[in-house]
Protein backbone atom coordinates (compact mmCIF):
# COMPACT_ATOMS: atom_id res chain seq x y z
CA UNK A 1 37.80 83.32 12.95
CA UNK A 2 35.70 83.95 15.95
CA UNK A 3 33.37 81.47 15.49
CA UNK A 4 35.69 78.45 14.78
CA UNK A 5 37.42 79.82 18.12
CA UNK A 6 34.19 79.57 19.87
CA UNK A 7 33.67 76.07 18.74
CA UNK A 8 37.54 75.34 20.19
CA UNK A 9 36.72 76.55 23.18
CA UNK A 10 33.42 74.65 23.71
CA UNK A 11 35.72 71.56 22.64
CA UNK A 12 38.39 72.03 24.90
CA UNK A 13 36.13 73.74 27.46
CA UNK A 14 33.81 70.67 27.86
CA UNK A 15 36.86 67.68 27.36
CA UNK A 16 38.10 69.38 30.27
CA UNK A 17 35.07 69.83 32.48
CA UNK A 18 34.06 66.41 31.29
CA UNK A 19 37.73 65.17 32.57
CA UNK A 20 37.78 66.97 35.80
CA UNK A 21 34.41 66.36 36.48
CA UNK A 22 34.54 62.07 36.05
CA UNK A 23 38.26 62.01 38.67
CA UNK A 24 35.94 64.75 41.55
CA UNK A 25 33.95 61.12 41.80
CA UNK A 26 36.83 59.50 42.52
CA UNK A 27 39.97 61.91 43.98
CA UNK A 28 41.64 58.67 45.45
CA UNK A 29 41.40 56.84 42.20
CA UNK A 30 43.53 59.39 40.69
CA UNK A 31 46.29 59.67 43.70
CA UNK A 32 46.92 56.02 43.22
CA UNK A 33 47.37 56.55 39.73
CA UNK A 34 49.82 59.33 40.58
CA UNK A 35 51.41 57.09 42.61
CA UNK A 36 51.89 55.01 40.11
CA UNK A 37 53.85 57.03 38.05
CA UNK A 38 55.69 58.02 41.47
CA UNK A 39 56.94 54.52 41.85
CA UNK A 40 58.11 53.91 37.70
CA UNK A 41 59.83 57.22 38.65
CA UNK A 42 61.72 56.48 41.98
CA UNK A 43 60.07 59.55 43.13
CA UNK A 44 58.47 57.79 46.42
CA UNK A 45 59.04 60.89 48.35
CA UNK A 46 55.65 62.87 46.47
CA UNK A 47 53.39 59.64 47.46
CA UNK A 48 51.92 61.78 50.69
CA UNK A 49 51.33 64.42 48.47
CA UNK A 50 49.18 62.70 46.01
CA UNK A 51 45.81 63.13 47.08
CA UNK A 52 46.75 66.58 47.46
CA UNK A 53 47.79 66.80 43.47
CA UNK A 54 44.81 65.07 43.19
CA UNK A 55 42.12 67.20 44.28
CA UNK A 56 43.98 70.15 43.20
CA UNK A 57 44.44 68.95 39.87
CA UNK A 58 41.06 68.39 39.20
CA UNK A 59 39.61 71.55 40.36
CA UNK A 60 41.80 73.18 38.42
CA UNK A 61 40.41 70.94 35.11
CA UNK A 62 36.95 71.70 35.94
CA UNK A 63 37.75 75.51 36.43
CA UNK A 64 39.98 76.19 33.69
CA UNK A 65 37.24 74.42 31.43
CA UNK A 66 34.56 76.82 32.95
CA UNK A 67 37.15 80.04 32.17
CA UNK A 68 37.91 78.61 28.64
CA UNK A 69 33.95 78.50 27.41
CA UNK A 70 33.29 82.08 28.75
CA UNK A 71 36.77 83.45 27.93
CA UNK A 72 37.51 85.14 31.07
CA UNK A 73 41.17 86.07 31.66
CA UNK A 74 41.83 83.92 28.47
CA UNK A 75 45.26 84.98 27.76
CA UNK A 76 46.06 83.21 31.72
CA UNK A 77 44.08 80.54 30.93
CA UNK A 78 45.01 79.70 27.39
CA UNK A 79 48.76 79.62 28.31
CA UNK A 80 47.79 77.35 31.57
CA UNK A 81 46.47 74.89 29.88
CA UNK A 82 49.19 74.76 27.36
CA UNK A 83 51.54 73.74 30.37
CA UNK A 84 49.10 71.41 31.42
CA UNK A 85 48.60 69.93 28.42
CA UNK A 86 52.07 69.74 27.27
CA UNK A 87 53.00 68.14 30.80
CA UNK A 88 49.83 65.65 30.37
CA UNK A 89 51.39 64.89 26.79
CA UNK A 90 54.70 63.64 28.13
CA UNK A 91 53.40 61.68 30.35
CA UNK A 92 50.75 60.26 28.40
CA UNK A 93 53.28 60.07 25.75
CA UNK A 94 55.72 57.96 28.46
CA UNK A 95 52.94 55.25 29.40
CA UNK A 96 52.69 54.30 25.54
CA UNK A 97 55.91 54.03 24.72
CA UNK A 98 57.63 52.86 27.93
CA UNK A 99 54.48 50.24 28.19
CA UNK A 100 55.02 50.66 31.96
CA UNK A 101 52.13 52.10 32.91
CA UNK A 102 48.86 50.66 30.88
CA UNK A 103 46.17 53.46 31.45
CA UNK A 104 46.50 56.66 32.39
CA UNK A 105 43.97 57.51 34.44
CA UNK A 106 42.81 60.46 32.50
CA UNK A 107 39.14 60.15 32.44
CA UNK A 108 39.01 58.21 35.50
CA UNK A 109 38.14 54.36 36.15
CA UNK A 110 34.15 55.29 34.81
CA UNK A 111 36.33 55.32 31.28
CA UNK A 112 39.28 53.61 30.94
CA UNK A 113 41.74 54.78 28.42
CA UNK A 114 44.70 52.88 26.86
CA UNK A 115 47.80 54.43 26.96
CA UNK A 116 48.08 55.44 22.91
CA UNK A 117 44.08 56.29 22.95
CA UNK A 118 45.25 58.90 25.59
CA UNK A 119 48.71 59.90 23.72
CA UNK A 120 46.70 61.05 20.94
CA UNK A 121 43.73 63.08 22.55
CA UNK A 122 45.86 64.60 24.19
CA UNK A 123 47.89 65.57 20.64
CA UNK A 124 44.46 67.06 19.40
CA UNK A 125 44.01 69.15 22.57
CA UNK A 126 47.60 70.37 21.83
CA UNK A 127 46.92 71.29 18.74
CA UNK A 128 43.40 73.25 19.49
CA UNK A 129 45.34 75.21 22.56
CA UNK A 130 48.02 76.32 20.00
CA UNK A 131 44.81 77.71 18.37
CA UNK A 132 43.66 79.58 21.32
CA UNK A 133 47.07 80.95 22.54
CA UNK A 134 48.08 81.79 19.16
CA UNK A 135 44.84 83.81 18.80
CA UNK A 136 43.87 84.56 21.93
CA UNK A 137 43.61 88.88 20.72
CA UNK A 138 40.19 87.67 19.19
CA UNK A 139 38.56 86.66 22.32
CA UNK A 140 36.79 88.06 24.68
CA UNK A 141 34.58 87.53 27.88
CA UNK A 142 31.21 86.86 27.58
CA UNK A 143 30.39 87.92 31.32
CA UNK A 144 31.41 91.10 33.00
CA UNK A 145 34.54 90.72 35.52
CA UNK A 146 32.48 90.46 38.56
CA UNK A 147 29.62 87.79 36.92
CA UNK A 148 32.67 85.73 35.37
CA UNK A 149 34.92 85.73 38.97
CA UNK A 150 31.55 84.69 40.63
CA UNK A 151 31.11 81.35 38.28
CA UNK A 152 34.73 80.63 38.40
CA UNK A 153 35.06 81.01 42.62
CA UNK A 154 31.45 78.97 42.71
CA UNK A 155 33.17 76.23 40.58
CA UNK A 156 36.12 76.14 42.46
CA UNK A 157 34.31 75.73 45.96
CA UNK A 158 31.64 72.72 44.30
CA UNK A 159 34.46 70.95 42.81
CA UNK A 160 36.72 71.13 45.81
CA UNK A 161 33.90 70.42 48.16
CA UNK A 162 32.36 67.69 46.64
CA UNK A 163 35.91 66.05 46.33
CA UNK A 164 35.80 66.23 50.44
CA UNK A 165 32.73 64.73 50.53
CA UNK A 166 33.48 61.58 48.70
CA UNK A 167 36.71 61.18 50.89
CA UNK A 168 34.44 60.71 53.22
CA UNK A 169 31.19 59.25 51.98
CA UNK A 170 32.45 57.11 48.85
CA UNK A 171 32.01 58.04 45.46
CA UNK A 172 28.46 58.79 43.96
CA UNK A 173 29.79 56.42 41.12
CA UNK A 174 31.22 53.25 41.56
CA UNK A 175 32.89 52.23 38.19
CA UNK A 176 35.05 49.39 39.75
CA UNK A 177 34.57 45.65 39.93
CA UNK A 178 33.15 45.90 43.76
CA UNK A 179 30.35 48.17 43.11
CA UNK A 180 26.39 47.04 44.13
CA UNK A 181 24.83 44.47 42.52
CA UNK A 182 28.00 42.86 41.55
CA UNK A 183 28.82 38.88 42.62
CA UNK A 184 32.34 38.67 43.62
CA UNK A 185 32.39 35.51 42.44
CA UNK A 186 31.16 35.83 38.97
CA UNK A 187 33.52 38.47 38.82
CA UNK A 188 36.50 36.10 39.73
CA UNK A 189 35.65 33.94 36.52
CA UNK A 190 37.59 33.79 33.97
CA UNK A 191 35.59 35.88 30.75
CA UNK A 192 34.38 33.55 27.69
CA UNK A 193 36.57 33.28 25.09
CA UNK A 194 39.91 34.53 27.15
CA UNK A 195 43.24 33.27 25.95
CA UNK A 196 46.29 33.23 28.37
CA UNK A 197 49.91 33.88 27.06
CA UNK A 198 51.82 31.01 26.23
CA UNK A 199 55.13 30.61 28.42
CA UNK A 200 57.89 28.56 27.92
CA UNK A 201 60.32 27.66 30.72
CA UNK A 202 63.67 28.22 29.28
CA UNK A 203 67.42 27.16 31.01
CA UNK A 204 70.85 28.68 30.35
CA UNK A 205 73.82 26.08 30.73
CA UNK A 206 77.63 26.15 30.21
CA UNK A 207 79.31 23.38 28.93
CA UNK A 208 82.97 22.97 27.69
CA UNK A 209 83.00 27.16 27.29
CA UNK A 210 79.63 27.32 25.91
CA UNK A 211 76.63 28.58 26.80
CA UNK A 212 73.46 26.59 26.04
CA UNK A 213 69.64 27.05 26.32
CA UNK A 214 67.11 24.38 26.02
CA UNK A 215 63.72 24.02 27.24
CA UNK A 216 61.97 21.56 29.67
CA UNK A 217 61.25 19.61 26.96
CA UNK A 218 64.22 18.97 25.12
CA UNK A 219 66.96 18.06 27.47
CA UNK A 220 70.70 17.48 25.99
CA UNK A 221 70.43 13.45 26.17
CA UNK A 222 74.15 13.85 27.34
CA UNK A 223 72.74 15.95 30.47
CA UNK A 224 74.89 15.47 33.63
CA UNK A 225 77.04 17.39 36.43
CA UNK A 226 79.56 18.79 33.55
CA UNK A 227 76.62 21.13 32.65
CA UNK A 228 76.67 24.59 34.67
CA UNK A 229 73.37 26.07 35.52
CA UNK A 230 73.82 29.72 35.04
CA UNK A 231 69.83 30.91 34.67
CA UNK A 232 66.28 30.11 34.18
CA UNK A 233 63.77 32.29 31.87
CA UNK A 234 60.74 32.61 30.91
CA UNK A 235 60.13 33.14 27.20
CA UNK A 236 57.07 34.46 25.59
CA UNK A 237 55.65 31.68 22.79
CA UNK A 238 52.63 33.33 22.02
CA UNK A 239 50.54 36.40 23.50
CA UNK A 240 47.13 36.28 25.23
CA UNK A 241 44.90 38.36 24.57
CA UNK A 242 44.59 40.42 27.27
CA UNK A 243 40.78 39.14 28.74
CA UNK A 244 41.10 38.67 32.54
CA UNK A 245 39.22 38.21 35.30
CA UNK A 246 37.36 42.09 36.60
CA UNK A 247 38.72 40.85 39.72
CA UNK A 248 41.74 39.20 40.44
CA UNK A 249 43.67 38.29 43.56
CA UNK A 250 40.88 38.82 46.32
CA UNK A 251 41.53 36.37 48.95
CA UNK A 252 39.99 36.02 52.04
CA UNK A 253 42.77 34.64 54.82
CA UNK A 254 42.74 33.65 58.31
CA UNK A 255 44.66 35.17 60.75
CA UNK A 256 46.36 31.61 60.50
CA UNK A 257 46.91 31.97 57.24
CA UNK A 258 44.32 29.60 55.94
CA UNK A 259 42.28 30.74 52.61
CA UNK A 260 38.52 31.24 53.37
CA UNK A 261 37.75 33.31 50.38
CA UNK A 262 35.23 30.09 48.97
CA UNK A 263 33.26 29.72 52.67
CA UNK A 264 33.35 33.33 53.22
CA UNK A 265 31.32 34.24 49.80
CA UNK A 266 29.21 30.98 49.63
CA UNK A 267 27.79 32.25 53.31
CA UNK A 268 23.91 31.35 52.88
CA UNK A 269 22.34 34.77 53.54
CA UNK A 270 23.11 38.69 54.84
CA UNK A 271 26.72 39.26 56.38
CA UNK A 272 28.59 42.72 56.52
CA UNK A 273 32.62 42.96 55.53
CA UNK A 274 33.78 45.64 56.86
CA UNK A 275 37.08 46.67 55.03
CA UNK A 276 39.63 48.74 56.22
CA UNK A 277 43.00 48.30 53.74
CA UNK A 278 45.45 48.83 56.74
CA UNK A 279 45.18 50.37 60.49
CA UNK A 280 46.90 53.49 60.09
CA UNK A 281 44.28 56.38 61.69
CA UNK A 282 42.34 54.22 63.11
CA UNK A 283 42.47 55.92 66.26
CA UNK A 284 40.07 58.24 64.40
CA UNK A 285 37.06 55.89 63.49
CA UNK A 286 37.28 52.83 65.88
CA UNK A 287 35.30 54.37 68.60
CA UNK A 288 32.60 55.10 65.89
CA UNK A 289 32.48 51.79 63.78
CA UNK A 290 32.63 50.40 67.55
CA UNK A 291 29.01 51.88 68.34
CA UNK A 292 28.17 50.50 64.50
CA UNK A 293 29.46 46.90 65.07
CA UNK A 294 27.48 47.33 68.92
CA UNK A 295 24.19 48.15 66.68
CA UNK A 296 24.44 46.19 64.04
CA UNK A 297 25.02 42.94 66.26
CA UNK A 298 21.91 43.50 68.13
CA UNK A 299 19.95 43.01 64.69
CA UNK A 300 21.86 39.35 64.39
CA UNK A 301 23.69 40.15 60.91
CA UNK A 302 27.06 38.50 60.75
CA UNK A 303 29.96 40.92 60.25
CA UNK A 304 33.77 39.84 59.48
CA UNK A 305 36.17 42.57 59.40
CA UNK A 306 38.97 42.76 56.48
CA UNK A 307 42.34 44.19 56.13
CA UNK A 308 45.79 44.32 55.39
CA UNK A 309 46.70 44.12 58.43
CA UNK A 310 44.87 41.94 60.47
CA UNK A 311 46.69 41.03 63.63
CA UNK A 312 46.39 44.90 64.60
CA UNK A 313 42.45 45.12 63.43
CA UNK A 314 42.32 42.44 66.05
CA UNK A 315 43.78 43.59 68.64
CA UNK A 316 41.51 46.73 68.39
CA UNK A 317 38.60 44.73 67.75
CA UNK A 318 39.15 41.36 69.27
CA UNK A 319 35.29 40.06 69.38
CA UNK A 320 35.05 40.03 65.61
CA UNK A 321 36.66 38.16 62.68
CA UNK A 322 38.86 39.44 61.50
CA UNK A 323 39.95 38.44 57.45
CA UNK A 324 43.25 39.16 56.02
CA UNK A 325 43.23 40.35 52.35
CA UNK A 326 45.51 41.99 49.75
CA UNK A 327 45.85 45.77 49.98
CA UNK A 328 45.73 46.53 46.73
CA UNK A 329 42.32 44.69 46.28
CA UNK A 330 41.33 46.88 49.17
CA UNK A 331 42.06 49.85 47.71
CA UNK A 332 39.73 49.39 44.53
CA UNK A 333 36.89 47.83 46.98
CA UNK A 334 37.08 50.48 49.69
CA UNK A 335 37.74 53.94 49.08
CA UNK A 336 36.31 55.19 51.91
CA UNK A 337 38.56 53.32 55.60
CA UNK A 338 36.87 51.64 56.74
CA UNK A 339 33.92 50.94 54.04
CA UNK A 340 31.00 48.44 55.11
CA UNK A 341 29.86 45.84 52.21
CA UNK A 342 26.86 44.70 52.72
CA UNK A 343 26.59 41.12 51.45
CA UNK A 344 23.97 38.32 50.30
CA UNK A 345 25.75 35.31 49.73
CA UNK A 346 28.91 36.58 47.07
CA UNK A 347 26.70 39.77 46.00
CA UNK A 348 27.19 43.10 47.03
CA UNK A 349 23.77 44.90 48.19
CA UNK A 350 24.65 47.90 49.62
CA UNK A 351 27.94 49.66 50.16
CA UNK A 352 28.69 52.37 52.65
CA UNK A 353 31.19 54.90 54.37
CA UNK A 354 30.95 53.71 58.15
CA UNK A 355 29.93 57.98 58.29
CA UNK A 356 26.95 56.52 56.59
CA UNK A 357 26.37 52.80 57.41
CA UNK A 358 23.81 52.93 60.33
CA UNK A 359 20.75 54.26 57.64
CA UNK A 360 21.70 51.21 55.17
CA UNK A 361 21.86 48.83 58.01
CA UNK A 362 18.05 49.97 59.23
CA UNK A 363 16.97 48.41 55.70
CA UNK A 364 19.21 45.38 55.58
């Protein structure tokens, strides 16, 4: 009995270490997926708290995992992580049956889970906590109090501190479309062998009491004013299958409103985009990426500024260009405000906090 419990707990130990340790790269990546949720919900109200959830939610995976492999207050522990897993079961459970929400977010964006793939791990992780509450009399620590507090509070402050640091510095992974070494463009391409889903355009009339539909292409020959338009629909014919683009809707706009995405990436050369998704804050680093911006111009490198917001980037920094672009494309290129991209021609060379962007400029 011990030893198949020691083997649970190594399993469950490490999924969870493994889990919390993939989000502390990415702490925003999570709070968006939080949000997520927030919005299927109606719950806007918790958005602000998010990132807060967030961190806490993942030093609390990494630490109970810790606890778990060397048993320490296991009886706590084991019945924690029941709740946990129980709530991570609904809503894993939710996303792949409701189809509203298509990954979970679970391991992160470094390895994307369907919904059902995440359903049923977490079902076995139920099941193996059952095991360890349910016999939780035949463990015990393998550290003394004092050694086993002292791992647990070190893991704590490392998991929580490096989640601070990448707020502020980017994560030391990038697993999403705009990381180094990728070309936007080729990224914007359609993948070989994609299929889109067939649509057909279908209208709802009344005529003489009834209701008819018909498509575009087979209009009553009889068609005139005494037919009633009451709706138009769009009915799947056949389904795609599911190969798109790794990036889709990034769109580089003038202030005017004109699309500059194709001139901005087919630049011959080195440019800089700096992105920042909106202005809020930006009291905080504008006097900063000002000093930047005054540094990096004296070294002749182009640099076009990007946001959701434009008009107000401009008015802040109103000798630069300034780009308008989607905020949700801004949120999976830039998780850092505002993040520097260091560009040759549509690839990404470098990519940097502004906390961190005067070293990477010295070598661009």
């Amino acid at each position: 009995m011990k030893k198949m419990l020691l083997v649970v707990r190594w399993i469950v130990g490490l999924l969870f270490i493994f889990s919390g340790l993939i989000k502390v790269n990415d702490p925003i990546g999570l709070s968006y997926k939080m949000q997520e949720f927030f919005e299927v919900w109606n719950m806007h109200f918790l958005n602000d708290y998010a990132l807060f959830f967030s961190i806490a939610m993942n030093s609390f995976e990494v630490l109970a995992g810790v606890a778990i492999i060397i048993g320490w207050r296991i009886k706590l522990f084991s019945w924690l992580l029941l709740l946990l897993i129980i709530f991570f079961t609904f809503l894993t459970g939710y996303a792949h049956y409701s189809g509203k929400i298509k990954t979970c977010g679970c391991f992160g964006d470094c390895l994307p889970l369907t919904a059902a793939q995440s359903f049923y791990k977490d079902l076995f992780l139920l099941a193996l906590i059952l095991l360890l509450v349910g016999f939780q009399q035949y463990i015990k620590s393998a550290l003394s109090n004092a050694w086993a507090f002292s791992l647990i509070a070190l893991t704590l402050i490392l998991s929580t501190g490096a989640q601070f640091y990448v707020l502020k510095h980017l994560p030391w992974v990038d697993c999403l479309p705009f990381k180094v070494g990728n070309n936007i463009l080729q990224k914007m391409e359609m993948p070989a062998g994609a299929t889109l889903d067939s649509i057909q355009i279908v209208f709802e009339y009344q005529k003489d009491g009834k209701t008819i539909e018909f498509d575009q292409e087979h209009f009553p020959e009889n068609f005139d004013d005494s037919y009633v338009f009451i709706s138009r629909k769009d009915k799947l014919v056949k389904k795609g299958n599911g190969l798109k683009p790794a990036i889709v809707d990034f769109s580089l706009k003038t202030l005017n409103g004109e699309d500059t995405t194709q001139n901005v990436l087919a630049t011959k050369g080195k440019y800089i985009l700096v992105l920042a998704k909106d202005s809020e804050g930006m009291e905080v680093w504008e006097p900063e990426v000002k000093n930047i911006l005054s540094t990096i111009s004296q070294k002749g490198i182009p640099v076009m500024m990007v946001s959701a917001e434009g008009s107000k980037i401009k008015a802040a920094f109103p000798d630069y260009i300034v780009l308008n672009c989607d905020a949700t494309v801004l949120k999976t290129a830039a998780r850092v405000k505002p993040t520097f991209m260091f560009m040759n021609g549509a690839t990404i060379e470098q990519k940097r906090s502004y906390k961190d962007v005067l070293n990477a400029s010295a070598t661009f």
